[in-house]
N, C-alpha and C. Protein backbone atom coordinates (compact mmCIF):
# COMPACT_ATOMS: atom_id res chain seq x y z
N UNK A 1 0.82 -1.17 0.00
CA UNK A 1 0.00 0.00 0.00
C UNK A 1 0.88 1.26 0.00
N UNK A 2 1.96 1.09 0.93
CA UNK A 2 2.45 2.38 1.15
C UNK A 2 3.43 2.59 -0.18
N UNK A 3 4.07 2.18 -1.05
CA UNK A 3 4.53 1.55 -2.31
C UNK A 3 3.67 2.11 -3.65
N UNK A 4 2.23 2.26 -3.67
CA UNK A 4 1.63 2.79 -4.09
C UNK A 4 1.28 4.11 -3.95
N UNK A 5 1.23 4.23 -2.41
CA UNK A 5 0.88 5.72 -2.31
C UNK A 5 2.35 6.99 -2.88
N UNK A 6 3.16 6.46 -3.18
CA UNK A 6 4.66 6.90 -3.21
C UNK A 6 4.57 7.20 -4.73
N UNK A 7 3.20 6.49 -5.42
CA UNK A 7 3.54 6.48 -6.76
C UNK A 7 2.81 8.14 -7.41
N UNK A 8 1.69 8.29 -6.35
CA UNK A 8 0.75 9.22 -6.71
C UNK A 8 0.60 10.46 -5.64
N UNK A 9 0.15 11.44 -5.73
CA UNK A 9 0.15 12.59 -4.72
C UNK A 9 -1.00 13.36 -4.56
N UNK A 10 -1.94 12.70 -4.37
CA UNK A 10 -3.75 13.72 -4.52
C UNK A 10 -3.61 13.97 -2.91
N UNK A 11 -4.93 14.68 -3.18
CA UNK A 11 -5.09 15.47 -1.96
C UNK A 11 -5.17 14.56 -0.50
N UNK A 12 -5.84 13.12 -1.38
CA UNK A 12 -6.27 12.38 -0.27
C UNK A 12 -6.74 10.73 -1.35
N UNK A 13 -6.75 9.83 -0.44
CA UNK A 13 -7.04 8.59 -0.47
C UNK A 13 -8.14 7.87 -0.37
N UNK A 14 -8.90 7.30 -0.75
CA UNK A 14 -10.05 6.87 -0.54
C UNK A 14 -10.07 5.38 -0.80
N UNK A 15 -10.71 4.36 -0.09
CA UNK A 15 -10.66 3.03 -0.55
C UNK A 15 -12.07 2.73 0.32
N UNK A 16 -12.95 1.73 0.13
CA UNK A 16 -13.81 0.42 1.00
C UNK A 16 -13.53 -0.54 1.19
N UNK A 17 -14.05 -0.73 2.10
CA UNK A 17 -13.93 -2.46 2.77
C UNK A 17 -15.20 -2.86 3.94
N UNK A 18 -15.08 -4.06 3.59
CA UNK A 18 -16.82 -4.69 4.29
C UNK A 18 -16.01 -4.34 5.42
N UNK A 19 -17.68 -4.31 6.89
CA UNK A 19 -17.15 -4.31 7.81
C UNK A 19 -16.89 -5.33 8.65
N UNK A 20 -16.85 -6.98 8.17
CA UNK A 20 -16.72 -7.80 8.57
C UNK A 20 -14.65 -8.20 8.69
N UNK A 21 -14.40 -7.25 7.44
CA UNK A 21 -13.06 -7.90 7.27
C UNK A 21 -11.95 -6.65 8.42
N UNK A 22 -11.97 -7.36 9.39
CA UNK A 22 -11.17 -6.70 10.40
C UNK A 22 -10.61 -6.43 10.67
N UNK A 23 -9.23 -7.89 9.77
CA UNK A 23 -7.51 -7.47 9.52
C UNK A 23 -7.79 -6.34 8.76
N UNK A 24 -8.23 -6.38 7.68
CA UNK A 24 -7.98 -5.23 6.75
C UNK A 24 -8.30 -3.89 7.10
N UNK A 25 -9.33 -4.01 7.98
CA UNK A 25 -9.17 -2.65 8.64
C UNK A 25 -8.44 -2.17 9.31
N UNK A 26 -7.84 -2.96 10.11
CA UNK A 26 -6.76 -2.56 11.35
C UNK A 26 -5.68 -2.38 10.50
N UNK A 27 -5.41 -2.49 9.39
CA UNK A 27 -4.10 -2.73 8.32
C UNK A 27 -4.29 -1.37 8.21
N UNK A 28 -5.54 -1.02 7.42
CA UNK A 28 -5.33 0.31 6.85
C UNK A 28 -5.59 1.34 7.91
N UNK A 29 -6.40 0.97 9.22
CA UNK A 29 -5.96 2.11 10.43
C UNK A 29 -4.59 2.44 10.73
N UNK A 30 -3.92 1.20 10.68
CA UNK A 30 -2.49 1.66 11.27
C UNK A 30 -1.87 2.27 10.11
N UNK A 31 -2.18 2.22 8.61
CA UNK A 31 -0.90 3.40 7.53
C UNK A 31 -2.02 4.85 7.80
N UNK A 32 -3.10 4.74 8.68
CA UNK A 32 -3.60 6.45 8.94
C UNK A 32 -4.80 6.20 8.06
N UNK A 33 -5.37 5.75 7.56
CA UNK A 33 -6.91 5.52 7.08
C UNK A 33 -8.02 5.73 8.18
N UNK A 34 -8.82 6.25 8.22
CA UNK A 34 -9.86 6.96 8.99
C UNK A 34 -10.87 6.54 7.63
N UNK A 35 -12.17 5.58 9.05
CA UNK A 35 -13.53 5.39 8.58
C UNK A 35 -14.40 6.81 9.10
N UNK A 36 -14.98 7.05 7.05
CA UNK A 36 -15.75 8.20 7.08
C UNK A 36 -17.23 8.38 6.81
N UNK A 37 -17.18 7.28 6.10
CA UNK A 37 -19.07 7.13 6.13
C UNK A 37 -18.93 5.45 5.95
N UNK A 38 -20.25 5.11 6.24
CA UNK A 38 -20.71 3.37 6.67
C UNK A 38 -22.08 3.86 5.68
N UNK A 39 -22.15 2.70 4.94
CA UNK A 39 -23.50 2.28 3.91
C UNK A 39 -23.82 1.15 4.57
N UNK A 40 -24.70 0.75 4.20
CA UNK A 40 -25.64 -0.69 4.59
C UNK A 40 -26.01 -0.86 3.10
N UNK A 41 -26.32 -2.09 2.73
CA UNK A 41 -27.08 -2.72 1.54
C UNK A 41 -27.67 -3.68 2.50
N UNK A 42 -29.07 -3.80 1.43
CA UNK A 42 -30.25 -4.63 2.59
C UNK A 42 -29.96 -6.09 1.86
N UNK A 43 -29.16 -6.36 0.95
CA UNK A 43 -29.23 -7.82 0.89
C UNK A 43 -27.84 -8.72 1.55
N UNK A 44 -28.49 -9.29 2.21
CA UNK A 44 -27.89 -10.48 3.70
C UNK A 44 -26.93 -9.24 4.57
N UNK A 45 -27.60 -7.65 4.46
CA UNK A 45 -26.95 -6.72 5.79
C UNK A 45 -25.26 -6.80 5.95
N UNK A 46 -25.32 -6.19 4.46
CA UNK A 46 -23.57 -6.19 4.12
C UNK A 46 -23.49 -4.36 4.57
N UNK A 47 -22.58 -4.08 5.73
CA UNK A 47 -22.22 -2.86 5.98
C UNK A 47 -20.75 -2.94 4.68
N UNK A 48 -20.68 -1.68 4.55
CA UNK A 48 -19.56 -0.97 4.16
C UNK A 48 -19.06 0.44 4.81
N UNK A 49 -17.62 -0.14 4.95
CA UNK A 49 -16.52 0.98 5.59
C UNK A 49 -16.30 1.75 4.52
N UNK A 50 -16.38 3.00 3.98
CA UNK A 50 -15.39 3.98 3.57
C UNK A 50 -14.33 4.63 4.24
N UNK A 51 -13.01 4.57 3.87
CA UNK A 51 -12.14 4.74 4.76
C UNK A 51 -10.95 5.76 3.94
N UNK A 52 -10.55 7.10 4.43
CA UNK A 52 -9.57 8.32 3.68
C UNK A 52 -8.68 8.41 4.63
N UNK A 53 -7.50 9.05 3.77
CA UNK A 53 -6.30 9.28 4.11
C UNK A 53 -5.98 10.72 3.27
N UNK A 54 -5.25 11.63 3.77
CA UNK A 54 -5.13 12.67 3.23
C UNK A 54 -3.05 12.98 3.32
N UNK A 55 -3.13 13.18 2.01
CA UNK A 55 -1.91 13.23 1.85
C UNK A 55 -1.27 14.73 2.82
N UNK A 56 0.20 13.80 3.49
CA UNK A 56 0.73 15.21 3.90
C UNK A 56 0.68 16.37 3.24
N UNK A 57 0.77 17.40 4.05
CA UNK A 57 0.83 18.56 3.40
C UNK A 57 0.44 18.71 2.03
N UNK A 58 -0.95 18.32 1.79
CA UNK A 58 -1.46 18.66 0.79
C UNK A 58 -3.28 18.45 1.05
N UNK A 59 -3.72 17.67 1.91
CA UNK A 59 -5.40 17.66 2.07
C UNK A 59 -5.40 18.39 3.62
N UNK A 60 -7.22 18.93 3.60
CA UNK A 60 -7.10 19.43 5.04
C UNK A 60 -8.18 17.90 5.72
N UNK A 61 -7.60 17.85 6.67
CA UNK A 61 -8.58 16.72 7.66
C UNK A 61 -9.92 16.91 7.59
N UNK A 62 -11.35 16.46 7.26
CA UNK A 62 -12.60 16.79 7.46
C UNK A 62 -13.06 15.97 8.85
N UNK A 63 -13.87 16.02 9.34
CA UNK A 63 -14.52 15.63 10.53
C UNK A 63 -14.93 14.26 9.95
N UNK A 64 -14.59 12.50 10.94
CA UNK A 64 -15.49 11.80 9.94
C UNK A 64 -17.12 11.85 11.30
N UNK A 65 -17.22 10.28 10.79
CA UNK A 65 -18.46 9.76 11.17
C UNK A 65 -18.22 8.86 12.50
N UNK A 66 -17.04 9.38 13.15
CA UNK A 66 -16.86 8.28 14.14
C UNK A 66 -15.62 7.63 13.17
N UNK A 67 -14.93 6.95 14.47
CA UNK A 67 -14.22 5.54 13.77
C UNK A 67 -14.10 4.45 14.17
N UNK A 68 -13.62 3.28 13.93
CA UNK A 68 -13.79 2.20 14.06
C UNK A 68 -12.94 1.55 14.77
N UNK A 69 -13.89 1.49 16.11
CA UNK A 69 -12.90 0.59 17.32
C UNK A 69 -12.80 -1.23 17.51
């Protein structure tokens, strides 16, 4: 991940991930990913994490939705 981010320089990062998959969240909490909005889909009650990262010195932080303990 961090290999990638080295390749590109936007303001900020954006990726999803279900909220069942837990490693992967804790993966991308610890390179600084912050969950910012949660969807639900009503078929079999699949949540989704949206989760941003804002490049140094270049995005400003927005407020999220809570995060994910």
């Amino acid at each position: 991940m961090r290999e990638i981010e080295k390749l590109y320089s936007p303001k900020r990062y954006e990726l999803f991930v279900g909220s069942k998959s837990y490693k992967n969240i804790r993966l991308y909490q610890k390179l600084g990913y912050n969950v910012y909005k949660i969807d639900q889909y009503g078929c079999e009650n699949i949540e989704i994490f949206y989760m941003e990262k804002f490049h140094k010195n270049r995005g400003e932080r927005h407020e999220t939705q809570g995060g994910y303990s």
